[in-house]
Each structure stands twice: as C-alpha cells, then as structure tokens.
Protein backbone atom coordinates (compact mmCIF):
# COMPACT_ATOMS: atom_id res chain seq x y z
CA UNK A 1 -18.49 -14.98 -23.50
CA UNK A 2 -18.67 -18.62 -24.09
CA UNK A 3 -15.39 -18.59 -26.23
CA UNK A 4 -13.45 -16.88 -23.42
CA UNK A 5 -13.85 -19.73 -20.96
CA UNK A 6 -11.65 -22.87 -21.57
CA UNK A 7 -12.71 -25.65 -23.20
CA UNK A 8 -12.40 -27.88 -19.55
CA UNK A 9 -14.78 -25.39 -17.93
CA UNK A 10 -17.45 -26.95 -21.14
CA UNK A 11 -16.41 -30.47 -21.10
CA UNK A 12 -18.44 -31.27 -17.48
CA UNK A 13 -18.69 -35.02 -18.12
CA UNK A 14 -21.87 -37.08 -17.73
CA UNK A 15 -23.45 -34.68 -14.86
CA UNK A 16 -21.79 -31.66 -16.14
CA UNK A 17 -19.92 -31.08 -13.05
CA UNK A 18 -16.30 -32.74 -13.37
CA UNK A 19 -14.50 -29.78 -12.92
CA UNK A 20 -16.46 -28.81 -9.98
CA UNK A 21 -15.86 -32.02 -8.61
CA UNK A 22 -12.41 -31.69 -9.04
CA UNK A 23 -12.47 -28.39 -7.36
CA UNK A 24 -14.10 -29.48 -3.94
CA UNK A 25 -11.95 -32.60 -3.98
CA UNK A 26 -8.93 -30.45 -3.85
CA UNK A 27 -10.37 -27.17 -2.68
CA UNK A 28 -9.58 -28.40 0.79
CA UNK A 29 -6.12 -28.55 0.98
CA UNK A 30 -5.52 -24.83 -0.41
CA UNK A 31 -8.06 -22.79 2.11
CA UNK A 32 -7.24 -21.86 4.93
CA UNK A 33 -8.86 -22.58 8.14
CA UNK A 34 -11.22 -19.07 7.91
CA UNK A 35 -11.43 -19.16 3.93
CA UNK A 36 -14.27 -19.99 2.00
CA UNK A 37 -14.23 -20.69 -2.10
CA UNK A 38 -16.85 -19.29 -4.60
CA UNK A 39 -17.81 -21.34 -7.53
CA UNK A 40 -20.06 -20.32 -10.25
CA UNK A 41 -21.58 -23.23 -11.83
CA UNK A 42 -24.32 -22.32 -14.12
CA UNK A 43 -27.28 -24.23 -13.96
CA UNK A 44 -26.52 -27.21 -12.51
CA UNK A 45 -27.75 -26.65 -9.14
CA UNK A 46 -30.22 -29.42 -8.85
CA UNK A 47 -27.11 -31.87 -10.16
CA UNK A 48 -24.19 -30.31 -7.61
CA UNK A 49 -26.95 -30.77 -5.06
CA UNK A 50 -27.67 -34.30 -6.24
CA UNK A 51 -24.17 -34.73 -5.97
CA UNK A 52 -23.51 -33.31 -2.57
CA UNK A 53 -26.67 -33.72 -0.67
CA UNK A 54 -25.05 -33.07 3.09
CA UNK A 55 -22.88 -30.28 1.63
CA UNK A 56 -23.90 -26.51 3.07
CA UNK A 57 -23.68 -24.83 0.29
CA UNK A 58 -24.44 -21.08 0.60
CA UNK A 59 -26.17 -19.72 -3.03
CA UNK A 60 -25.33 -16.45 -3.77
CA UNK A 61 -27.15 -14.29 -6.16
CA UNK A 62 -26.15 -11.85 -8.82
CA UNK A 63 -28.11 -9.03 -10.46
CA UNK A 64 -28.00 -11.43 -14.01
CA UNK A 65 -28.87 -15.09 -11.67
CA UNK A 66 -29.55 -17.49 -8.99
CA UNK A 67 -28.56 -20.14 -7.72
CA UNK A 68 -25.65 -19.78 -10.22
CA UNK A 69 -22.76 -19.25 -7.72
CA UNK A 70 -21.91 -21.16 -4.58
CA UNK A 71 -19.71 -20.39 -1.22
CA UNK A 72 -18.67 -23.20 0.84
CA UNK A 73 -16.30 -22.36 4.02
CA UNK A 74 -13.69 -24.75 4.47
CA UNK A 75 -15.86 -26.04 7.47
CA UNK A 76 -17.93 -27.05 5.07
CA UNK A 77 -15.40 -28.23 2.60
CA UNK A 78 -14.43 -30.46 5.69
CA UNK A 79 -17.61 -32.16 5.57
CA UNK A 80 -18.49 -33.09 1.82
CA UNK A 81 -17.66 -36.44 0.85
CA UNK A 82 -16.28 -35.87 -2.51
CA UNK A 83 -17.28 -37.58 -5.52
CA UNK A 84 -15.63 -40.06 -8.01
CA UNK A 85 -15.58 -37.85 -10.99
C-alpha cells in the first residue's frame, strides 16, 4: 500500500501535513457552495488540529480507523485561516 501512494503524499514536511495544508488553502476555490471535501490524513490528528484549532472538522470513521479521515463543508473551509506551509 505504501508504494502505491506518491512520494508527495510521504514527504509532509516538519508537521507532516504540507500537502494537507496545501489542500485546505486551495480546497476553497474548487467546492462549491453545498460541497464538502474528505481528507484522509493518517495519524496526524492531534497536529492538523494543532494546526487548525477554530477549524470544524467532522472525523469520520472507517471499519480499519479513527480519526483518520476528515470532512470539512466549504462553510467551514470559509472559516480556517490557512497555514504557511
């Protein structure tokens, strides 16, 4: 599994999260006003939260994890103040 995902989606920076970062700083201008994104981000929750601490993120879980995989509306996407990655 871990050779199938590009090597960007492993190179996350000093917090493990520049591609994430990345994705909510752009995510906004591609969803649409009733849209949400889902983001699977491993096990950096603690460190996205760190990150984001007003964002609303909604943590879904799968039958393999939690709190590995994220939602965020674009009303929330609205409201994060994105990060200098």
């Amino acid at each position: 599994e871990y050779a199938a995902e590009p090597a960007l989606a492993h190179d996350g920076g000093d917090d493990g999260l520049d591609l994430v970062h990345r994705i909510l700083a752009e995510a906004k201008r591609y969803v649409s006003e009733n849209g949400m994104i889902v983001v699977e981000i491993g096990q950096e929750r603690d460190a996205l939260e760190a990150a984001y601490p007003d964002a609303s993120f909604l943590w879904l879980d799968t039958e393999a994890s939690s709190g590995e995989v994220f939602a965020l509306t674009a009303d929330a996407l609205a409201e994060i103040a994105t990060v200098n990655a």
